[in-house]
N, C-alpha and C. Protein backbone atom coordinates (compact mmCIF):
# COMPACT_ATOMS: atom_id res chain seq x y z
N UNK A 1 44.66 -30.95 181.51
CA UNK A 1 43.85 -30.81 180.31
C UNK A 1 42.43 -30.43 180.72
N UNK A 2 41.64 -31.27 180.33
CA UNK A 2 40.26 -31.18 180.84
C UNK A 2 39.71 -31.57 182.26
N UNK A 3 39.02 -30.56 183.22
CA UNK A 3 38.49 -30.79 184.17
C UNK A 3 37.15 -31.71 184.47
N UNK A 4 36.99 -32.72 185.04
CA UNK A 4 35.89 -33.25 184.67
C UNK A 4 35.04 -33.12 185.63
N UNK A 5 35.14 -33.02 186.71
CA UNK A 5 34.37 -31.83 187.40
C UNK A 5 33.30 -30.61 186.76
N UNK A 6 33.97 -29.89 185.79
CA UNK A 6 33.23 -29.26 185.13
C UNK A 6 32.20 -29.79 184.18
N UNK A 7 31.29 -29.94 184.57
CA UNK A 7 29.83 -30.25 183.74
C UNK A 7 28.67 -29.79 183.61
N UNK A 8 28.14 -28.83 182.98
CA UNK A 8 26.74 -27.83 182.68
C UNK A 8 25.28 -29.31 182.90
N UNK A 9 24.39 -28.57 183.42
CA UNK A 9 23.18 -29.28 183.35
C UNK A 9 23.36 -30.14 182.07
N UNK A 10 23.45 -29.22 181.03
CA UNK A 10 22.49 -29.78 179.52
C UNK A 10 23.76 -30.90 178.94
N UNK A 11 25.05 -30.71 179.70
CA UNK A 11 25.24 -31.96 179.39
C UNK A 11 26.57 -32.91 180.16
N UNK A 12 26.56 -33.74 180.49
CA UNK A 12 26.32 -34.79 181.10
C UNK A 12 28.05 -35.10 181.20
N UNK A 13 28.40 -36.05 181.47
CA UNK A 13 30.33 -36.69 181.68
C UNK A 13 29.81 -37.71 180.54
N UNK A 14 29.01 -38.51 180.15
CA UNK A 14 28.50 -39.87 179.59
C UNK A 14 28.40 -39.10 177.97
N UNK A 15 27.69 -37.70 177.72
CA UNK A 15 27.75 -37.43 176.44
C UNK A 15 29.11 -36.63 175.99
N UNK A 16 30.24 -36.42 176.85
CA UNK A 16 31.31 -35.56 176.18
C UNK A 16 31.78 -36.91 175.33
N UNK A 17 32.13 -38.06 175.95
CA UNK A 17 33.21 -39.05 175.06
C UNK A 17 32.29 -39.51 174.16
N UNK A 18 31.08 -39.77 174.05
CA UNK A 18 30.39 -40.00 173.16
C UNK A 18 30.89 -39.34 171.85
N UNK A 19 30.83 -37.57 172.08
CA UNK A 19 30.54 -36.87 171.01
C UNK A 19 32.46 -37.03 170.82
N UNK A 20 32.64 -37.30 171.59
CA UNK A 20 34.57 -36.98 170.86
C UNK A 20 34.61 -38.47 169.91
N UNK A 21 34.29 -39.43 170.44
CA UNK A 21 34.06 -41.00 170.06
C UNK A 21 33.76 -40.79 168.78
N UNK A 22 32.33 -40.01 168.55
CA UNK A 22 32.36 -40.26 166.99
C UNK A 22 32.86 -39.36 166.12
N UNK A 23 33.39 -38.10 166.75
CA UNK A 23 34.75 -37.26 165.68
C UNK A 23 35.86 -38.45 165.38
N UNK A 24 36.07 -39.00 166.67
CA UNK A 24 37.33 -39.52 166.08
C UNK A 24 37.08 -40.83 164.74
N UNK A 25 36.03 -41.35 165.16
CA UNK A 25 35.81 -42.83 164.27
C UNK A 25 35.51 -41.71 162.95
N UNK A 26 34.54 -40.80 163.06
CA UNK A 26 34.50 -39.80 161.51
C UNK A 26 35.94 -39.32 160.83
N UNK A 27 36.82 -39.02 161.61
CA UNK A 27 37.82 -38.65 161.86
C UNK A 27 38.98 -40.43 160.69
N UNK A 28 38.63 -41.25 162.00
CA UNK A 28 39.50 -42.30 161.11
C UNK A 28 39.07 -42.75 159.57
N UNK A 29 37.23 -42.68 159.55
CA UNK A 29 36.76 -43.53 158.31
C UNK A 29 37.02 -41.89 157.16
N UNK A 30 37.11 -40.82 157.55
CA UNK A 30 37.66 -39.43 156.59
C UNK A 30 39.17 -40.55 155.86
N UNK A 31 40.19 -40.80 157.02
CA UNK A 31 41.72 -40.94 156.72
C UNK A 31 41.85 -42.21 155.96
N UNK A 32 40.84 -42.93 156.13
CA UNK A 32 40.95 -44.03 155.06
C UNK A 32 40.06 -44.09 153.96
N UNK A 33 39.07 -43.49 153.81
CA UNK A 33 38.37 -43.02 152.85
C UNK A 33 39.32 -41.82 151.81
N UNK A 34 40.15 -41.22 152.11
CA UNK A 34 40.91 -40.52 151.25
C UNK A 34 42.46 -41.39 151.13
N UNK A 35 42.49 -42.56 151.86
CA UNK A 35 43.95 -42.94 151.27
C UNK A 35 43.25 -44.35 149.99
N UNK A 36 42.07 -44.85 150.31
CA UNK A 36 41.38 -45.10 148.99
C UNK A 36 41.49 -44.51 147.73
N UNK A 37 40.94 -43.04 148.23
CA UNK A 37 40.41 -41.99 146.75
C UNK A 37 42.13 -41.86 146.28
N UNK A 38 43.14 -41.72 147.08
CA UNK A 38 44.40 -41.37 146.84
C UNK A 38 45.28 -42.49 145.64
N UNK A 39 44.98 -43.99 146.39
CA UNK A 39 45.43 -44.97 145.55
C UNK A 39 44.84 -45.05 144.13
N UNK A 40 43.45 -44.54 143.94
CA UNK A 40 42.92 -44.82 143.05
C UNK A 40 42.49 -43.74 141.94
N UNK A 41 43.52 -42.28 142.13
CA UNK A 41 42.49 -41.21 141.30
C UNK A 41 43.17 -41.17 140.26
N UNK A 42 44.46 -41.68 140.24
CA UNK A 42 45.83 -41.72 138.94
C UNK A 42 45.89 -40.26 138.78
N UNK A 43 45.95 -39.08 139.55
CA UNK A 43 46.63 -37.95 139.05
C UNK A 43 47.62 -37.66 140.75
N UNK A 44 48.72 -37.55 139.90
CA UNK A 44 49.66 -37.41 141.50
C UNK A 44 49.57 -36.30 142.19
N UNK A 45 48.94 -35.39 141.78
CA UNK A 45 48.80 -34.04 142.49
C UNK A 45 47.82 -34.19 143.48
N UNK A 46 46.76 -34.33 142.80
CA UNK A 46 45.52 -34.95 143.47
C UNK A 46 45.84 -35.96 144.87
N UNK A 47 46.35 -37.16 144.20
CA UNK A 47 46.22 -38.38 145.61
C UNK A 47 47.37 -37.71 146.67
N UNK A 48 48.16 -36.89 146.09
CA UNK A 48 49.26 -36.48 146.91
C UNK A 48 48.37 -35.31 148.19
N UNK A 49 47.11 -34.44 147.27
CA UNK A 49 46.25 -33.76 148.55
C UNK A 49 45.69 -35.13 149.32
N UNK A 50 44.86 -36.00 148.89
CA UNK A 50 44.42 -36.74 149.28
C UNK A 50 44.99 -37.61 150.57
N UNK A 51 46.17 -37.78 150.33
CA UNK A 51 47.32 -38.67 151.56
C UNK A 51 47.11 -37.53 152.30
N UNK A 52 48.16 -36.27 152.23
CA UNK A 52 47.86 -35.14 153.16
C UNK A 52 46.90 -35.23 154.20
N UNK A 53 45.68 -35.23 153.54
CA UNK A 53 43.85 -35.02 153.71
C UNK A 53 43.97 -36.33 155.06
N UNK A 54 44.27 -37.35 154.56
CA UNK A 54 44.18 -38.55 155.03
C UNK A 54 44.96 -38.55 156.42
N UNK A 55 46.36 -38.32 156.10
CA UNK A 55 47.17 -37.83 157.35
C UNK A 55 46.70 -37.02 158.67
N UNK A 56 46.14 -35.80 157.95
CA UNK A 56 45.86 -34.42 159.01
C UNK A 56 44.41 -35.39 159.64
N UNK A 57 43.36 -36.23 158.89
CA UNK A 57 42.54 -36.98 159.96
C UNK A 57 43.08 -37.83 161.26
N UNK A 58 44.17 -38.86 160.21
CA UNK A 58 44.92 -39.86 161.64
C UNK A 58 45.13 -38.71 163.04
N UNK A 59 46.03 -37.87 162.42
CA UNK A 59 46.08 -36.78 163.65
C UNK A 59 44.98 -36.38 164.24
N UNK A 60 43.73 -36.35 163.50
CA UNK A 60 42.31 -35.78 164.25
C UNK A 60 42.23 -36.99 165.31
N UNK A 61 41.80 -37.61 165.10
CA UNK A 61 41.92 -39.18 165.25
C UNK A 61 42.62 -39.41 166.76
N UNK A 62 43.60 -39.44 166.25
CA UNK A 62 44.91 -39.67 167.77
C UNK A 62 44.71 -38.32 168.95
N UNK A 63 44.28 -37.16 168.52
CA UNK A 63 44.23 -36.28 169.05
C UNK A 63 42.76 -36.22 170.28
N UNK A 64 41.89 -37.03 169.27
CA UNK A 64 40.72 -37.42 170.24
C UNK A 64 40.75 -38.41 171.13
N UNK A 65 41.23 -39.09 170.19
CA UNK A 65 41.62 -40.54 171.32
C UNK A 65 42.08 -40.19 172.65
N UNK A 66 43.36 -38.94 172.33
CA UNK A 66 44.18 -38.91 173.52
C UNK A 66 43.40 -38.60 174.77
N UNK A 67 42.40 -37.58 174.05
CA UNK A 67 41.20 -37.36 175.14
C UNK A 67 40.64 -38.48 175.79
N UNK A 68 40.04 -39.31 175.43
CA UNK A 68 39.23 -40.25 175.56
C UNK A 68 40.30 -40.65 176.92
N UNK A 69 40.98 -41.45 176.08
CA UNK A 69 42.46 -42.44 176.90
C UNK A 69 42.63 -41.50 178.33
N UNK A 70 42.78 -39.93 178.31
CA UNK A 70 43.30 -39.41 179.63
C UNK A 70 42.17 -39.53 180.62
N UNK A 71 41.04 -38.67 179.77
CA UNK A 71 40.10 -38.02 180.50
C UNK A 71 38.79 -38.98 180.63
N UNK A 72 38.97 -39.76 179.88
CA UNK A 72 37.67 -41.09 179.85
C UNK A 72 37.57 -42.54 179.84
N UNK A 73 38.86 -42.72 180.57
CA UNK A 73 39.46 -44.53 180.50
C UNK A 73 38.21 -45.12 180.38
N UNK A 74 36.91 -45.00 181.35
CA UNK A 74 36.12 -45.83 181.70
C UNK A 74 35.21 -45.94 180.52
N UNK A 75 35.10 -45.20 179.46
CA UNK A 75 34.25 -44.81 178.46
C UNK A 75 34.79 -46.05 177.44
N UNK A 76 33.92 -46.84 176.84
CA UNK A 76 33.40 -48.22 176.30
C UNK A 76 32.91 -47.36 175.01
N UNK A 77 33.38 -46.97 173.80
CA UNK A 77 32.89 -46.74 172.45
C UNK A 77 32.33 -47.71 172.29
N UNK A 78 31.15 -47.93 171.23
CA UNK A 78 30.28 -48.87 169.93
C UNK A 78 31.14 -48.77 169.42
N UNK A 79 31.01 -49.62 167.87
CA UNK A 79 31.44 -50.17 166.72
C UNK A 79 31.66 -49.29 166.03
N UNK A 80 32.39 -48.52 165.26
CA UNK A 80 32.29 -47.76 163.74
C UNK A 80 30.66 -47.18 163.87
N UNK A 81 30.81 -45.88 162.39
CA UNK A 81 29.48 -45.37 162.25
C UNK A 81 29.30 -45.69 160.96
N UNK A 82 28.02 -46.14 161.02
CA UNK A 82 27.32 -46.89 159.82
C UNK A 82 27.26 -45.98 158.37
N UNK A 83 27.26 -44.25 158.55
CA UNK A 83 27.64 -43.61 157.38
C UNK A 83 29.00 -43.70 156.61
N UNK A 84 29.94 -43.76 157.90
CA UNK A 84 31.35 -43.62 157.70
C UNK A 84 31.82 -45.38 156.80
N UNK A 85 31.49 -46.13 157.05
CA UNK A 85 31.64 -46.91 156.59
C UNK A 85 30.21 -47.67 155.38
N UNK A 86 29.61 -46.77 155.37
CA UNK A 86 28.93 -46.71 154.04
C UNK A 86 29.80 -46.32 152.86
N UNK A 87 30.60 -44.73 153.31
CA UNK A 87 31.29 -43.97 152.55
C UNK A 87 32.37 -45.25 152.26
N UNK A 88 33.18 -45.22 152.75
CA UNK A 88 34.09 -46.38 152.68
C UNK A 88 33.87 -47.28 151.13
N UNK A 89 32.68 -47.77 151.51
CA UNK A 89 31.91 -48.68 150.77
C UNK A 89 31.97 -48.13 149.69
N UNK A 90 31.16 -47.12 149.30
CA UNK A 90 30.53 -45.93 148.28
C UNK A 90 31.62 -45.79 147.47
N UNK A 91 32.84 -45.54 148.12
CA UNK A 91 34.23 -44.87 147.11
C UNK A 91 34.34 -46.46 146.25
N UNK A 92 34.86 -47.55 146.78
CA UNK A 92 35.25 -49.03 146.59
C UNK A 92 33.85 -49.01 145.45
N UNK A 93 32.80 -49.19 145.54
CA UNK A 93 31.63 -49.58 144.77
C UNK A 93 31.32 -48.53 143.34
N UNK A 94 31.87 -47.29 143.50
CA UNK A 94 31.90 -46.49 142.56
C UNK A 94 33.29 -46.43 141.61
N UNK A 95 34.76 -46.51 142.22
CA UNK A 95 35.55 -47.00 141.85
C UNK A 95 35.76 -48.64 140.84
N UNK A 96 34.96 -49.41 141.45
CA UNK A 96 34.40 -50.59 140.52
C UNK A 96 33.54 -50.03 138.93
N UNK A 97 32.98 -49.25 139.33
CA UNK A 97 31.67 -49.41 138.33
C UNK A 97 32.27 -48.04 137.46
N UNK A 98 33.22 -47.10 137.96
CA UNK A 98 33.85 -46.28 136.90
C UNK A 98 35.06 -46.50 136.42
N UNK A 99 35.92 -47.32 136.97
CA UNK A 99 36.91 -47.46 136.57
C UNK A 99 38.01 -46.79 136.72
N UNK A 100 37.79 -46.18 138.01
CA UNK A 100 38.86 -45.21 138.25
C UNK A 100 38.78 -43.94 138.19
N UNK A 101 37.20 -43.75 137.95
CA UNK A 101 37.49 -42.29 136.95
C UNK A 101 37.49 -41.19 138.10
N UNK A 102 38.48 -40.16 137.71
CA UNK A 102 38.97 -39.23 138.63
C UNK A 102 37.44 -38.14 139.07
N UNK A 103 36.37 -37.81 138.60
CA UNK A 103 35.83 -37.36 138.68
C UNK A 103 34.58 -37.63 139.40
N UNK A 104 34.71 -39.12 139.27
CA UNK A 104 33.51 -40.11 140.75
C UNK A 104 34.35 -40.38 141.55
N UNK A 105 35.82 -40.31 142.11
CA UNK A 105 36.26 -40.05 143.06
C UNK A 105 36.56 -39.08 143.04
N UNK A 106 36.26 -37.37 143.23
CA UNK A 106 36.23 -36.51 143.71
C UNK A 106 35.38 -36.58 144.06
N UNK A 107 34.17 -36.75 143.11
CA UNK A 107 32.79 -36.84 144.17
C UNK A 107 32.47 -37.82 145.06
N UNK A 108 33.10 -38.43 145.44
CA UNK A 108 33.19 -39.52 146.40
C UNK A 108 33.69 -39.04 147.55
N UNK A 109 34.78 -38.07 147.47
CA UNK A 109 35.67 -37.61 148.66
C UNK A 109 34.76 -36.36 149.07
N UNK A 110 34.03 -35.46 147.76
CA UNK A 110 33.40 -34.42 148.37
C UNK A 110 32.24 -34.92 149.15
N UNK A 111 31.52 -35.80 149.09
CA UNK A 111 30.68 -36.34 149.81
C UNK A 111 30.70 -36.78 151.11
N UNK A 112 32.14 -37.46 151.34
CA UNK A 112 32.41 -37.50 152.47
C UNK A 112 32.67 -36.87 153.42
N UNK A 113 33.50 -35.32 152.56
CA UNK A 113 33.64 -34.37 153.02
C UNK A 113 32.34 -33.57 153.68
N UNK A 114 31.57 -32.63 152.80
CA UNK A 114 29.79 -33.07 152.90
C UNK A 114 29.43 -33.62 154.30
N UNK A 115 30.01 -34.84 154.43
CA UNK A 115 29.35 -35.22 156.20
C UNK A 115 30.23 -35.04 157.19
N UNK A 116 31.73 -35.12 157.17
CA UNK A 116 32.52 -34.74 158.29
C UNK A 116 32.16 -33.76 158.42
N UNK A 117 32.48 -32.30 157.71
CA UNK A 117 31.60 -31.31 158.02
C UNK A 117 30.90 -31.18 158.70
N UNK A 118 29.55 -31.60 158.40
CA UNK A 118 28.72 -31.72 159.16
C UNK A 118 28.87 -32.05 160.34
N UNK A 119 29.20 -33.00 160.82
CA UNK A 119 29.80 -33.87 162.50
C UNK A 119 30.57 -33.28 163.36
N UNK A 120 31.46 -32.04 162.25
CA UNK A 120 32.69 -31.31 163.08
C UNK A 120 31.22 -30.41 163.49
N UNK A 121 30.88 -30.00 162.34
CA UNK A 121 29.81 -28.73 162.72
C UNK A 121 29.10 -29.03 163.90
N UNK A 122 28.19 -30.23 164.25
CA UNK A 122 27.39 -30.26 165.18
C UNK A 122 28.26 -30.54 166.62
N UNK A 123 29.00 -31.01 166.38
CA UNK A 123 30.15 -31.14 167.50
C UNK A 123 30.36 -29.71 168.50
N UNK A 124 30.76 -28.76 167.49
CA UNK A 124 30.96 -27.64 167.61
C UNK A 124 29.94 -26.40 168.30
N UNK A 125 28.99 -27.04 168.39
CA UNK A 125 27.62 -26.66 168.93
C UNK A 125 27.16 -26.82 170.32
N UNK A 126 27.95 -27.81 170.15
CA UNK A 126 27.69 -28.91 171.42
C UNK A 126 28.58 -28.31 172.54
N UNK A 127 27.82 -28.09 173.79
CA UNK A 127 28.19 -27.60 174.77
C UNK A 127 29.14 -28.61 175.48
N UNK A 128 30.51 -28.65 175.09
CA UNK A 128 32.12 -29.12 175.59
C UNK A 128 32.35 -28.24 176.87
N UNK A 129 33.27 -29.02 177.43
CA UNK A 129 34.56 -28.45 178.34
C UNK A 129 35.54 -27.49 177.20
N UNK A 130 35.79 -26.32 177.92
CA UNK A 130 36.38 -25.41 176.84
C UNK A 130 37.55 -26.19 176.23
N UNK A 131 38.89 -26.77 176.69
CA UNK A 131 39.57 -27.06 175.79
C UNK A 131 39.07 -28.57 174.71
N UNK A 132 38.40 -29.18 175.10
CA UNK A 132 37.93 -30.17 174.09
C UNK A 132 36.82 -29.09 173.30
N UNK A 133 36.23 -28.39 173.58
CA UNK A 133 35.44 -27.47 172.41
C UNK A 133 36.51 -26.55 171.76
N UNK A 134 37.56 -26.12 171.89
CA UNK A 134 38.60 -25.55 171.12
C UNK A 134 39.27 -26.29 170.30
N UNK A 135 39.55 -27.60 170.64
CA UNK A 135 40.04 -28.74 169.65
C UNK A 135 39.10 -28.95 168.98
N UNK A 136 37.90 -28.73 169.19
CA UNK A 136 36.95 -29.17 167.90
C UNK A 136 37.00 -28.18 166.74
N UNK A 137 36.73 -26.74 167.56
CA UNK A 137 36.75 -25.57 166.73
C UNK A 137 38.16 -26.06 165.88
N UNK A 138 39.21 -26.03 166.33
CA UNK A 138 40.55 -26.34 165.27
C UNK A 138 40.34 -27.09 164.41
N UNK A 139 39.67 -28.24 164.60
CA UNK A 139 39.27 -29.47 163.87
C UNK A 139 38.72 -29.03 162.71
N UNK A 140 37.49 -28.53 163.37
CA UNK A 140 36.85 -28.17 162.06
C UNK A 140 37.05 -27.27 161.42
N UNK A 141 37.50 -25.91 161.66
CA UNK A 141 38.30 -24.91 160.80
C UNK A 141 38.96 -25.77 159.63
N UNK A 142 39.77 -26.63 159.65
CA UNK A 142 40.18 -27.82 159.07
C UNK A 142 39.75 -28.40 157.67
N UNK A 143 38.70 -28.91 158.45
CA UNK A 143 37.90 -29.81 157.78
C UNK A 143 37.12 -28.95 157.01
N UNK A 144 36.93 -27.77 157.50
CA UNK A 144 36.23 -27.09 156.16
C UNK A 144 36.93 -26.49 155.08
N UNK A 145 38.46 -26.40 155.77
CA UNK A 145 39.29 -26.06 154.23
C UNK A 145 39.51 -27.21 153.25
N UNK A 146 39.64 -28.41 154.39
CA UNK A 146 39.70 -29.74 153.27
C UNK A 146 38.24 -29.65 152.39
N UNK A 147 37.36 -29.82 152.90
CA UNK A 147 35.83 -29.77 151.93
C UNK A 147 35.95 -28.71 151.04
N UNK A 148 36.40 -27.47 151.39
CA UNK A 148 36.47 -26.51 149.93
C UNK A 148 37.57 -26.99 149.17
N UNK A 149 38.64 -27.43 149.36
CA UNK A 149 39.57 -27.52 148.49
C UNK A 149 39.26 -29.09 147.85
N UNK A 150 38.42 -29.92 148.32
CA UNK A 150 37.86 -30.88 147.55
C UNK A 150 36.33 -30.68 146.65
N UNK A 151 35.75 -29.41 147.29
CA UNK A 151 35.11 -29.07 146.82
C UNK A 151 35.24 -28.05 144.96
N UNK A 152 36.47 -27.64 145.54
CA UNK A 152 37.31 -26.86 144.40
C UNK A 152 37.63 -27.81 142.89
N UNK A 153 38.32 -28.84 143.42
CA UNK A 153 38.78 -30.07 142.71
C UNK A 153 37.28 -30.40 141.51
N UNK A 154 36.06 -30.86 142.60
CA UNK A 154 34.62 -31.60 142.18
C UNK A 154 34.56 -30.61 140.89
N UNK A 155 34.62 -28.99 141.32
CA UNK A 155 33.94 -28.17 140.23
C UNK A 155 34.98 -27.67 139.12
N UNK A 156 35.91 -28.16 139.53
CA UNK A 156 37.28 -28.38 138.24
C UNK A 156 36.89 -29.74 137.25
N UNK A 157 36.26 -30.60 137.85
CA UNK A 157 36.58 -31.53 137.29
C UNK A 157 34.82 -31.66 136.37
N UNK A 158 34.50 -30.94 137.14
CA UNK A 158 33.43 -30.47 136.90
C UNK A 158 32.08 -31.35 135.30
């Protein structure tokens, strides 16, 4: 897989698992943040993208890990990320106070969407070992069809 030997000045063996570390935790709090929005949007078409959505993260997820696990035994992750489990929060706390309503959970999921995005994006920037920077590129190709097609949903529901 990845050579670890190979390492550019600008960055380091200590910042690759970092940056895979928090795809994947973005990655897990995405897959449970949409099996939330899923239980709770009452249209089956919808939670049925949503599980999907939720699924194709676990796979993001396991797919990073695997990295980590081969290529970075020694690498010690932190706790969760404090946005990702804001979001978490955000869906549960808005879900309370609307009642379900399908249209504050779309915008709940596009929001979240909104920042994975983002994370795949800066990831993607980030000077990787080529095949962990090609798994990102896949990743996020991804993740930006999930954000438009939740993005699609937000301005349907509009």
């Amino acid at each position: 897989m990845y050579d670890p030997d190979f390492m550019t000045e600008e960055h380091t063996s200590t910042d690759v698992p970092e940056v895979v570390e928090h795809l994947a935790r973005t990655a897990e709090d995405g897959a449970r943040g949409f099996e939330q929005a899923a239980e709770h949007i009452g249209d089956p078409a919808i939670g049925l993208l949503f599980r999907e959505l939720g699924m194709e993260r676990r796979r993001f997820a396991e797919q990073l890990r695997a990295i980590l696990s081969t290529d970075y035994r020694e690498f010690v992750p932190e706790q969760g990320t404090v946005k990702g489990a804001l979001h978490r929060g955000w869906i549960a706390v808005k879900d309370a106070l609307t009642g379900d309503d399908p249209g504050a959970i779309i915008a709940a999921a596009e929001e979240g969407e909104d920042y994975a995005l983002e994370q795949w994006n800066e990831a993607a920037a980030t000077p990787l070992p080529s095949e962990i920077a090609e798994l990102v590129r896949r990743q996020r190709d991804a993740v930006e069809r999930a954000h438009d097609r939740v993005r699609a949903l937000e301005l349907a529901a509009g």
